[in-house]
C-alpha atoms as a PDB file:
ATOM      1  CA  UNK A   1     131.894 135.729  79.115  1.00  0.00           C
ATOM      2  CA  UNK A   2     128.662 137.038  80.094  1.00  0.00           C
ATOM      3  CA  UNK A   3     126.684 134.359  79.078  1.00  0.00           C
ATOM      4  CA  UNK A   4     128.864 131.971  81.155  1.00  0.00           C
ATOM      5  CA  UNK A   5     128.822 134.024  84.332  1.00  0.00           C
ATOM      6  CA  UNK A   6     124.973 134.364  83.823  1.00  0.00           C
ATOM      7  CA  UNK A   7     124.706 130.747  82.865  1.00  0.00           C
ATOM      8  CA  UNK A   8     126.890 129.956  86.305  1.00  0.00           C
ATOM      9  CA  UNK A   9     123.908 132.008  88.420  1.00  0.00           C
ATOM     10  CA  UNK A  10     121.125 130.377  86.831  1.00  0.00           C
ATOM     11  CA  UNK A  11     122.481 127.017  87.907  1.00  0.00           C
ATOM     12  CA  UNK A  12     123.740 128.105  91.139  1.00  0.00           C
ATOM     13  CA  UNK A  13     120.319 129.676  91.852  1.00  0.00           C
ATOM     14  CA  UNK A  14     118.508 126.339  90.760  1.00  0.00           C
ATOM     15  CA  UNK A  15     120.816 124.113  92.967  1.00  0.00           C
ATOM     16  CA  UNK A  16     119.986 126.548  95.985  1.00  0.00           C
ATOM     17  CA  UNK A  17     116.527 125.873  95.209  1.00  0.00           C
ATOM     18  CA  UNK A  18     117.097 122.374  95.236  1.00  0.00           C
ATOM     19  CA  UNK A  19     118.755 122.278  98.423  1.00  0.00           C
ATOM     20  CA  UNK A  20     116.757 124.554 100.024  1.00  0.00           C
ATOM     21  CA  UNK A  21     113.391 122.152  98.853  1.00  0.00           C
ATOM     22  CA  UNK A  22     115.303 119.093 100.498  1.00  0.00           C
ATOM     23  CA  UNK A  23     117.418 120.967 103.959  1.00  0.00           C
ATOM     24  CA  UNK A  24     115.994 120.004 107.317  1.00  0.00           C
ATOM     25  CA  UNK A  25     116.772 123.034 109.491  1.00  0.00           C
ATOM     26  CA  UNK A  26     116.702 120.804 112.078  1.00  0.00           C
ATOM     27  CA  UNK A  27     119.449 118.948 110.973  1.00  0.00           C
ATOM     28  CA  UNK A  28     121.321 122.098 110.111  1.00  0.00           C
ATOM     29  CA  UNK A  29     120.991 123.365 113.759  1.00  0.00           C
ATOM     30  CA  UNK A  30     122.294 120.074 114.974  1.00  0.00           C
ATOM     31  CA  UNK A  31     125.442 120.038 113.007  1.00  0.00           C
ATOM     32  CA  UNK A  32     125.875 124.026 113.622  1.00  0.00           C
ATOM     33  CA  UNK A  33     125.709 122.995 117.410  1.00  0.00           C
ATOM     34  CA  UNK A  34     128.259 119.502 116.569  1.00  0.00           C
ATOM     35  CA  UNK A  35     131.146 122.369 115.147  1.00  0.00           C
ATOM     36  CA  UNK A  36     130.320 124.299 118.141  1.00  0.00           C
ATOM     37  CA  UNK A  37     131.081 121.234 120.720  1.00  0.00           C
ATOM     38  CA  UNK A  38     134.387 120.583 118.454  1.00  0.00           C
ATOM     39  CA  UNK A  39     136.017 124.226 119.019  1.00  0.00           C
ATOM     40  CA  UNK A  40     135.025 123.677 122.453  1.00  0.00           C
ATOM     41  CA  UNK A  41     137.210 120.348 122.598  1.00  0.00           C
ATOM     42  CA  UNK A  42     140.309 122.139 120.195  1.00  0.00           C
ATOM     43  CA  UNK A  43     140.388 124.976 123.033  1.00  0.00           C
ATOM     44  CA  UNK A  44     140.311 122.510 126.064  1.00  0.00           C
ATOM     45  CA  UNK A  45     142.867 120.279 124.373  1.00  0.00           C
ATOM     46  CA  UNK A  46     145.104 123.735 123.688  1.00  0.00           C
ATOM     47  CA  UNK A  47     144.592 124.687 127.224  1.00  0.00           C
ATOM     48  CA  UNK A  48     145.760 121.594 128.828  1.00  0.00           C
ATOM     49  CA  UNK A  49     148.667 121.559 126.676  1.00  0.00           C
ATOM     50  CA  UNK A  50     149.528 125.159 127.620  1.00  0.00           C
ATOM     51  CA  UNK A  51     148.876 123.455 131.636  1.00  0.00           C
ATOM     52  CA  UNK A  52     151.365 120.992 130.556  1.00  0.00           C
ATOM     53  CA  UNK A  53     153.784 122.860 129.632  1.00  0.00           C
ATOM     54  CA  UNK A  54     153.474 125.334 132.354  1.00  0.00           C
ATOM     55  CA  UNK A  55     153.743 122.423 134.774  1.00  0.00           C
ATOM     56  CA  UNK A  56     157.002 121.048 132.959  1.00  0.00           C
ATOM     57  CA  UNK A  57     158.664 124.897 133.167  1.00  0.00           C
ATOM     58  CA  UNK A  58     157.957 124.808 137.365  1.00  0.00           C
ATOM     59  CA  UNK A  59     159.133 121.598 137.655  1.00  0.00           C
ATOM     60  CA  UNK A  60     162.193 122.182 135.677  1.00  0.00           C
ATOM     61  CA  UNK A  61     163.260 125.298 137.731  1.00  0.00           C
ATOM     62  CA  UNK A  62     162.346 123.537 141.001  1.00  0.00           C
ATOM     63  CA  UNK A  63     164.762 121.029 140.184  1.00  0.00           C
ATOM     64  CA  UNK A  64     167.401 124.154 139.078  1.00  0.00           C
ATOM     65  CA  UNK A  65     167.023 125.697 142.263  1.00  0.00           C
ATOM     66  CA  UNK A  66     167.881 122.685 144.192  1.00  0.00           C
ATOM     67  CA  UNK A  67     170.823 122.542 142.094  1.00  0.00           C
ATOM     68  CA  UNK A  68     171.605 125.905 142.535  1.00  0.00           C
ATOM     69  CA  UNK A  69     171.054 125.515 146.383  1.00  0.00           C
ATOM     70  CA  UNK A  70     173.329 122.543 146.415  1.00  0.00           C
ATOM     71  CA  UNK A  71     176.414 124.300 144.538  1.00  0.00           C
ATOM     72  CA  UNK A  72     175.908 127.126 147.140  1.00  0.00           C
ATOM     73  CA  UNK A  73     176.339 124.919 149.682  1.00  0.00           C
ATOM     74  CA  UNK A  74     179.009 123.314 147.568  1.00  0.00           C
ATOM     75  CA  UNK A  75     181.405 126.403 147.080  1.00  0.00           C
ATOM     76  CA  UNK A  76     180.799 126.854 150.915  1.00  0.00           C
ATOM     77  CA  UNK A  77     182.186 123.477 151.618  1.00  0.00           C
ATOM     78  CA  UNK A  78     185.210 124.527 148.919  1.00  0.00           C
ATOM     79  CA  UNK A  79     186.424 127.191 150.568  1.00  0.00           C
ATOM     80  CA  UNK A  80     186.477 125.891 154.037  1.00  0.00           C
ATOM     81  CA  UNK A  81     189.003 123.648 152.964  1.00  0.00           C
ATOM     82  CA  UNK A  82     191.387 126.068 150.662  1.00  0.00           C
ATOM     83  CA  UNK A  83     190.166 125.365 147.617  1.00  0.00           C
ATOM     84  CA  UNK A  84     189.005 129.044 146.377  1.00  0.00           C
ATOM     85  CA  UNK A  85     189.026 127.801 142.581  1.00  0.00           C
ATOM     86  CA  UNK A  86     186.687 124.965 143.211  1.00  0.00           C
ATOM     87  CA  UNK A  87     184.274 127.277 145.185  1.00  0.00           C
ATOM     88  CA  UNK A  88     184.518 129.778 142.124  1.00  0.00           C
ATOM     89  CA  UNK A  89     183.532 127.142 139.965  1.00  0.00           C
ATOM     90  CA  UNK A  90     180.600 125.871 141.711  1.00  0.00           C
ATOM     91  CA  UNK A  91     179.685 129.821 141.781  1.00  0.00           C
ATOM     92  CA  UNK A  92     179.841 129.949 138.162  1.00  0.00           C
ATOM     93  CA  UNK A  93     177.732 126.988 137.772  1.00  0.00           C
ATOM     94  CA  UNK A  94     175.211 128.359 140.646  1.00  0.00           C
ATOM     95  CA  UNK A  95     175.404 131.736 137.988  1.00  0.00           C
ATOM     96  CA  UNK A  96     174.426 129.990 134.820  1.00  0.00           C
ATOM     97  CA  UNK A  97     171.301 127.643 136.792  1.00  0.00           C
ATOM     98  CA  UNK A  98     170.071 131.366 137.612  1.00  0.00           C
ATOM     99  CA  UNK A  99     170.205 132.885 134.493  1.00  0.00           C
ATOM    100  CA  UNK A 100     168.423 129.339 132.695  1.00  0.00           C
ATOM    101  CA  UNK A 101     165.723 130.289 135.894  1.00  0.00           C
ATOM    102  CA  UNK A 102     165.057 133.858 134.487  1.00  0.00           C
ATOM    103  CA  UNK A 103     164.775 132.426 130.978  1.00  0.00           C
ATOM    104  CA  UNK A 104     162.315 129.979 132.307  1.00  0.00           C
ATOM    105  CA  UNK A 105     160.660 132.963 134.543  1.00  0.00           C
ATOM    106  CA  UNK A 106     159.969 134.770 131.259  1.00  0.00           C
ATOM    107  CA  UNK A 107     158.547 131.904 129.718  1.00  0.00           C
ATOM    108  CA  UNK A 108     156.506 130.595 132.298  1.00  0.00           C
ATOM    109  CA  UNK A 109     154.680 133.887 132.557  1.00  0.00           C
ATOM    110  CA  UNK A 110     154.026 133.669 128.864  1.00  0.00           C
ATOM    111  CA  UNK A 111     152.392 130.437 129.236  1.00  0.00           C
ATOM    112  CA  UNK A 112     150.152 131.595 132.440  1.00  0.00           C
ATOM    113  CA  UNK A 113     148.875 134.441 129.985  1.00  0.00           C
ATOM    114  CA  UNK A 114     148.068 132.351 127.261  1.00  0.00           C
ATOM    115  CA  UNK A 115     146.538 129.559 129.917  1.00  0.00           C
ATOM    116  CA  UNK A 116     144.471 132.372 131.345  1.00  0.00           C
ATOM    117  CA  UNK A 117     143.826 133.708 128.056  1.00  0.00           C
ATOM    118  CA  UNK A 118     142.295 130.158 127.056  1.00  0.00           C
ATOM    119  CA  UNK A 119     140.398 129.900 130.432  1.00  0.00           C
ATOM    120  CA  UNK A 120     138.219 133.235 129.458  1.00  0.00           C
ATOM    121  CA  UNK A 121     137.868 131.876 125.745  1.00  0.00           C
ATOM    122  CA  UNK A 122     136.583 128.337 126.676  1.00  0.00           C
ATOM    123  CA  UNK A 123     134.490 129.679 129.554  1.00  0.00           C
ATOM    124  CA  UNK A 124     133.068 132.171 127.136  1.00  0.00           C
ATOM    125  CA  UNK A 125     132.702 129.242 124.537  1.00  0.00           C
ATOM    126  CA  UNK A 126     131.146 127.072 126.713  1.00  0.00           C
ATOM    127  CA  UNK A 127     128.765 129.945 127.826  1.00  0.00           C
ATOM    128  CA  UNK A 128     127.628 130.292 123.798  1.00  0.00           C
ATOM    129  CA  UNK A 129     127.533 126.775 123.204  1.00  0.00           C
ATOM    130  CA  UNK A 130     125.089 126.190 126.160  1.00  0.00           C
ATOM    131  CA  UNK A 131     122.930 129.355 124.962  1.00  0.00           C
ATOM    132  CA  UNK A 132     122.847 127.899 121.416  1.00  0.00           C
ATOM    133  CA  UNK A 133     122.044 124.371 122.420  1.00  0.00           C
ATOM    134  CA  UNK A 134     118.789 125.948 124.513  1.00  0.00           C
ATOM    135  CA  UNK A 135     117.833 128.350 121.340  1.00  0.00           C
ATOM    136  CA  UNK A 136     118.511 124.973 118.823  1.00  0.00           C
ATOM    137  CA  UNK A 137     116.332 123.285 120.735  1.00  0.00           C
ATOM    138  CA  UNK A 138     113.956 125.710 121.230  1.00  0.00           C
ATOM    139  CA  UNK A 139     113.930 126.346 117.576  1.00  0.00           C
ATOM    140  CA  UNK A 140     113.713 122.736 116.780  1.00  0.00           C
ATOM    141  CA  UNK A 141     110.584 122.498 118.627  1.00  0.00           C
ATOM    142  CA  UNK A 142     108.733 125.474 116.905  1.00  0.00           C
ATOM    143  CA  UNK A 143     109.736 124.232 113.512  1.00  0.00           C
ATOM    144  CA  UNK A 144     108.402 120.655 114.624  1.00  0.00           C
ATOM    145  CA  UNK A 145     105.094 122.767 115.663  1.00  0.00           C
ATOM    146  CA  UNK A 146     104.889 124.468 112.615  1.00  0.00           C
ATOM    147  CA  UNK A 147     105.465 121.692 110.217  1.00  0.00           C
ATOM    148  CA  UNK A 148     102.515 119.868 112.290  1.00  0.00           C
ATOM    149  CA  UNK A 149     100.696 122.704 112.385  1.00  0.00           C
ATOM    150  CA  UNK A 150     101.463 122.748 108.412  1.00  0.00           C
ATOM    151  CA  UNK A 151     100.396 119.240 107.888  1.00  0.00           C
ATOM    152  CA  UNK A 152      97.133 119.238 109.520  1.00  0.00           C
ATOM    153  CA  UNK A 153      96.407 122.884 107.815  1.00  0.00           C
ATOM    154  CA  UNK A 154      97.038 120.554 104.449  1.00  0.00           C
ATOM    155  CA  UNK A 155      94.701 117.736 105.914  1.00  0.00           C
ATOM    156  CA  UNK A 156      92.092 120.100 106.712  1.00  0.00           C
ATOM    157  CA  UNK A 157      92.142 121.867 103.411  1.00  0.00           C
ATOM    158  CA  UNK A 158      91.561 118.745 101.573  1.00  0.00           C
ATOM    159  CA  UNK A 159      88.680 117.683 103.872  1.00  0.00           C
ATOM    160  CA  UNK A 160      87.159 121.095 103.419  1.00  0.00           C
ATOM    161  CA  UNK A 161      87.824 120.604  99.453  1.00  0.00           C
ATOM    162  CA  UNK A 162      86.487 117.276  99.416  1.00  0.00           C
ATOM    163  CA  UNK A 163      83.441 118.353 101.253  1.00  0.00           C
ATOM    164  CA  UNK A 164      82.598 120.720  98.502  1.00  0.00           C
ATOM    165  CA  UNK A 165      82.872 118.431  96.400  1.00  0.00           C
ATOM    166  CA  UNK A 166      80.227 116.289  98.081  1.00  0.00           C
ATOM    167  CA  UNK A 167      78.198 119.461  98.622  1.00  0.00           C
ATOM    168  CA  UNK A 168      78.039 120.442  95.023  1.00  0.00           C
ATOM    169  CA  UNK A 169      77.745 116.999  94.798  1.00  0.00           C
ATOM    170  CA  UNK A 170      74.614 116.620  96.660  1.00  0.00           C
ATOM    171  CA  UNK A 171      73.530 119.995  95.115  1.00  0.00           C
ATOM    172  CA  UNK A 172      73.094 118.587  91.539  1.00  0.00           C
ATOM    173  CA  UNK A 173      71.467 115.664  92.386  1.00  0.00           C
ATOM    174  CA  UNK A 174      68.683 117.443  94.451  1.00  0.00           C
ATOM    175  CA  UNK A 175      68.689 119.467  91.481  1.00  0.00           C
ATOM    176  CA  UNK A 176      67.939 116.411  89.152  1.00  0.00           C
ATOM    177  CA  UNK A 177      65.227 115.325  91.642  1.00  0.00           C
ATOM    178  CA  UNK A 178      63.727 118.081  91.729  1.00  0.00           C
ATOM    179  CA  UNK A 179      63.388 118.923  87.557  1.00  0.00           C
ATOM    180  CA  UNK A 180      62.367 114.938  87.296  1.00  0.00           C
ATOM    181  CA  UNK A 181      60.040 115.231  90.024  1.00  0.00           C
ATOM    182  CA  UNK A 182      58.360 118.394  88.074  1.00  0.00           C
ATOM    183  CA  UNK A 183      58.143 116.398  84.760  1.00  0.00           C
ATOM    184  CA  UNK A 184      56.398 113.404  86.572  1.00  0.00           C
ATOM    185  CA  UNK A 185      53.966 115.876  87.534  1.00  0.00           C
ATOM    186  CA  UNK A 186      53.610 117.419  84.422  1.00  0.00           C
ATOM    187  CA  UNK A 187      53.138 114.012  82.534  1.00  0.00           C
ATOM    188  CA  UNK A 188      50.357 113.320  85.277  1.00  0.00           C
ATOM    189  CA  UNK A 189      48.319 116.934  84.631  1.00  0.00           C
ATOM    190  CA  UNK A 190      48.700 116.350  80.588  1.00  0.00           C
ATOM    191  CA  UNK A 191      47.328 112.317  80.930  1.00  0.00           C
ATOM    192  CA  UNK A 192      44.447 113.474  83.265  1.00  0.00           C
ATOM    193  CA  UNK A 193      43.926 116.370  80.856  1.00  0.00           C
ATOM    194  CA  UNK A 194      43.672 114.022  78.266  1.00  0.00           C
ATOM    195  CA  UNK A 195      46.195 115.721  75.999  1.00  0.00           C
ATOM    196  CA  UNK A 196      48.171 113.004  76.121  1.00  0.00           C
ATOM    197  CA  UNK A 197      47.726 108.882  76.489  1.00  0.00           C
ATOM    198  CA  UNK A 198      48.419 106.701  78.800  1.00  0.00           C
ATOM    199  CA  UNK A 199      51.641 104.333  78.548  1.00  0.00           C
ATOM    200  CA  UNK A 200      49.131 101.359  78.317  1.00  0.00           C
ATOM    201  CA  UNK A 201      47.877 102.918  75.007  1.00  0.00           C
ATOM    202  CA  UNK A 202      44.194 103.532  75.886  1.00  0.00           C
ATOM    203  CA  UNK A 203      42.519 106.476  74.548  1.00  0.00           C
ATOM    204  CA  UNK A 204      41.056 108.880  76.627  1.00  0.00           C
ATOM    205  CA  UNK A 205      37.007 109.044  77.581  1.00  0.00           C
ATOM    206  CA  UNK A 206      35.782 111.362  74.375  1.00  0.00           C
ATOM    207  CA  UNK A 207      37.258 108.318  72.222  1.00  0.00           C
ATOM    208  CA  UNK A 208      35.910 105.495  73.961  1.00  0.00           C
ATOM    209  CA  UNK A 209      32.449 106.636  73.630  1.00  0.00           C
ATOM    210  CA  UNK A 210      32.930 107.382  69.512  1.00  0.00           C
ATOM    211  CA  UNK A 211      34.442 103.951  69.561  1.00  0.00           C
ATOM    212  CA  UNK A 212      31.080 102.525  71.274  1.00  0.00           C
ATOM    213  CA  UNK A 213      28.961 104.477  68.773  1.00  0.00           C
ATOM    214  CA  UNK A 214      30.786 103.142  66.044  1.00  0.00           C
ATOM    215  CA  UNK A 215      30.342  99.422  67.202  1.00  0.00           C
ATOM    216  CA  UNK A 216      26.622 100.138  67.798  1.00  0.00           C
ATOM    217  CA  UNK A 217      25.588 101.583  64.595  1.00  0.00           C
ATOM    218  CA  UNK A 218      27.547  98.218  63.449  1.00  0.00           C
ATOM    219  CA  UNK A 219      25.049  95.994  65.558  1.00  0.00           C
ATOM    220  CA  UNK A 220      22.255  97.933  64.440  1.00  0.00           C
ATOM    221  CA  UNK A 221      22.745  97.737  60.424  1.00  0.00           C
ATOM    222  CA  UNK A 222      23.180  94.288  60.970  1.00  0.00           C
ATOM    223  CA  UNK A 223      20.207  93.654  63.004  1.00  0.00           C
ATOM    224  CA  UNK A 224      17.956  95.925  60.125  1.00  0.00           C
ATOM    225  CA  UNK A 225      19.894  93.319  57.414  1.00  0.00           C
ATOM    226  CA  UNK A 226      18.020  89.728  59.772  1.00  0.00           C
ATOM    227  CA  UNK A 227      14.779  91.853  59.921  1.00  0.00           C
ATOM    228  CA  UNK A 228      14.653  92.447  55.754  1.00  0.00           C
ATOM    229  CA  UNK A 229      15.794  88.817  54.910  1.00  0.00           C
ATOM    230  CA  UNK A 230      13.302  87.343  57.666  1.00  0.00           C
ATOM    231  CA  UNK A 231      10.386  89.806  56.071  1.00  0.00           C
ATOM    232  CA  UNK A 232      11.081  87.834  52.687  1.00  0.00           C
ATOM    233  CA  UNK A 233      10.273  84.507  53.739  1.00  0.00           C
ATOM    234  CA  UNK A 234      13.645  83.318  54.072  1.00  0.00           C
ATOM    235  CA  UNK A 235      16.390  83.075  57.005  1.00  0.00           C
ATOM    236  CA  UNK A 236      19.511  82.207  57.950  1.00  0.00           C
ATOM    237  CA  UNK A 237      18.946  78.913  59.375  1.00  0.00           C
ATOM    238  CA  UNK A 238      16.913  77.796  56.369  1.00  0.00           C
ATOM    239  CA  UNK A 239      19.714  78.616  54.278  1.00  0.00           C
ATOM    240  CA  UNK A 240      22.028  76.759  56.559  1.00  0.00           C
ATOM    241  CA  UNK A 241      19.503  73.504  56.126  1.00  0.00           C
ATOM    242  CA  UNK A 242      19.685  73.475  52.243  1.00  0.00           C
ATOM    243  CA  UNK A 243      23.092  73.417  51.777  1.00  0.00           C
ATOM    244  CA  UNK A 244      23.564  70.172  54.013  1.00  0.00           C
ATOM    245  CA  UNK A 245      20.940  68.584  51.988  1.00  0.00           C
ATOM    246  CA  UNK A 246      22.316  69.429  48.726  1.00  0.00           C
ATOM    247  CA  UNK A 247      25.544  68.898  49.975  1.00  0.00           C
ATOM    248  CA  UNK A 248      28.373  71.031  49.854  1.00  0.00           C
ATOM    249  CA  UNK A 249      27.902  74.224  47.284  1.00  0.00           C
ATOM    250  CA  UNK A 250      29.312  74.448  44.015  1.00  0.00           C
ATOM    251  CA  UNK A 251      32.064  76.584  43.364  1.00  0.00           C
ATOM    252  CA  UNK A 252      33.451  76.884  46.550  1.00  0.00           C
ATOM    253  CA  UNK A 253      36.109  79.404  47.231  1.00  0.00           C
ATOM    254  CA  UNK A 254      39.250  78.415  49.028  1.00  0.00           C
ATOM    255  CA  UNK A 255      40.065  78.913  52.408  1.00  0.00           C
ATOM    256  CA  UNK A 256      42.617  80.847  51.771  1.00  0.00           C
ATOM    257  CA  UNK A 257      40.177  83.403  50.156  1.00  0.00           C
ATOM    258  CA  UNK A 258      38.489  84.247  53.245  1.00  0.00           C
ATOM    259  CA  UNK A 259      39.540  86.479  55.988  1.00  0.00           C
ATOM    260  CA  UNK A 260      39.640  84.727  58.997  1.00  0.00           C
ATOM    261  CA  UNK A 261      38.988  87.819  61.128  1.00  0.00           C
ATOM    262  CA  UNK A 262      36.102  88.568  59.235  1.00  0.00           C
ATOM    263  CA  UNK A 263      32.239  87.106  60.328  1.00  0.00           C
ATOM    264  CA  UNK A 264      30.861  87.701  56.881  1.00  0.00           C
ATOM    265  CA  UNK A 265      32.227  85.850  53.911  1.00  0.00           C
ATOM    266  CA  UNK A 266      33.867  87.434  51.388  1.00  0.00           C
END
């Protein structure tokens, strides 16, 4: 039983959630204000029935009182010619019309106090109906403001987010500019340094002069090798003439045995 009744809340509280997520106010003001208008017509149409009736009641004992008037006048006429019993009669009659006329009296004062009674209520009704149209309306229009004034607060908040974004954004790029600008520098120190090469794969100036040595000392010990072979009465061109003469030397060695990039024969 208490699971049930607590179950019932829960979903009670949910669909007042609900309906609270999806109700215009708006919309509730207007059909507050719509019930309002229909008492308003229930007590007019009351009060012109009560009017109605009222109206029948006078018109009813107008027409008695004529009546009554005429059997007076009747009963008169009765007894000037001798006839007592017909002027007690129309007496009698005149009697009853006046007691139907304080019956209707009592009545028609009823219905004046009720009429009157509806007067005050649907003047009083029409007094609250007119204040709560101007507060509905009035209350319309702030809600209106404050729903705009709750959309742009929205629009603005996600401008301002998305601008952070961009800032940080901007931030991390100038901060990537900034470290690769550093290690261009530092590349451009270390090559000029000469602690490290150049992307074209030149060395730097302390190895391009033991590289010249190198190729001189080469020149040089082959120069001193010309000198000695000139010095014993023989040289290169002579050489050069005896093979042609003899023709081509014995035991020659294939191509493929010599290195092409070589300038001395294996």
């Amino acid at each position: 039983m208490a699971f049930m009744k607590r179950l019932s809340q829960v979903v009670q509280a949910k669909a007042n959630k609900a309906l609270n997520r999806v109700e215009d106010p708006r919309d509730t003001l207007d059909l507050s204000y719509e019930k309002q208008l229909e008492q308003l017509q229930q007590v007019r149409r009351g009060l012109a029935d009560i009017a109605t009736a009222r109206k029948r009641i006078e018109l009813q004992a107008t027409q008695l009182k004529a009546s009554a008037e005429k059997l007076k006048q009747q009963a008169a006429t009765a007894l000037g010619q001798n006839n007592e019993d017909l002027a007690r009669e129309a007496l009698s009659r005149r009697s009853a019309i006046a007691t139907q006329l304080e019956g209707m009296k009592s009545q028609h004062d009823q219905l004046v106090e009720q009429e009157e009674h509806l007067v005050t209520t649907s003047q009083a009704l029409q007094s609250r109906v007119e204040s709560f149209r101007t507060q509905k309306e009035t209350m319309k229009a702030a809600y209106t403001a404050a729903e705009a004034q709750t959309k742009i607060g929205e629009a603005v908040s996600g401008i301002s987010k998305s601008m952070g974004d961009t800032g940080l954004a901007m931030q991390r790029a100038q901060d990537k500019i900034g470290s690769m600008q550093a290690r261009a520098g530092a590349i451009d120190e270390l090559l000029a340094s000469g602690a490290l090469t150049d992307l074209s794969g030149s060395s730097d100036s302390i190895q391009t002069q033991l590289d010249a040595a190198t190729q001189t000392d080469t020149v040089e010990a082959e120069l001193a090798q010309l000198k000695s072979q000139v010095a014993a009465g023989s040289s290169p061109a002579a050489e050069i003439a005896a093979t042609n003469e003899t023709g081509e030397a014995e035991n020659v060695e294939d191509n493929s045995s010599k290195d092409p990039f070589s300038l001395e024969d294996k």
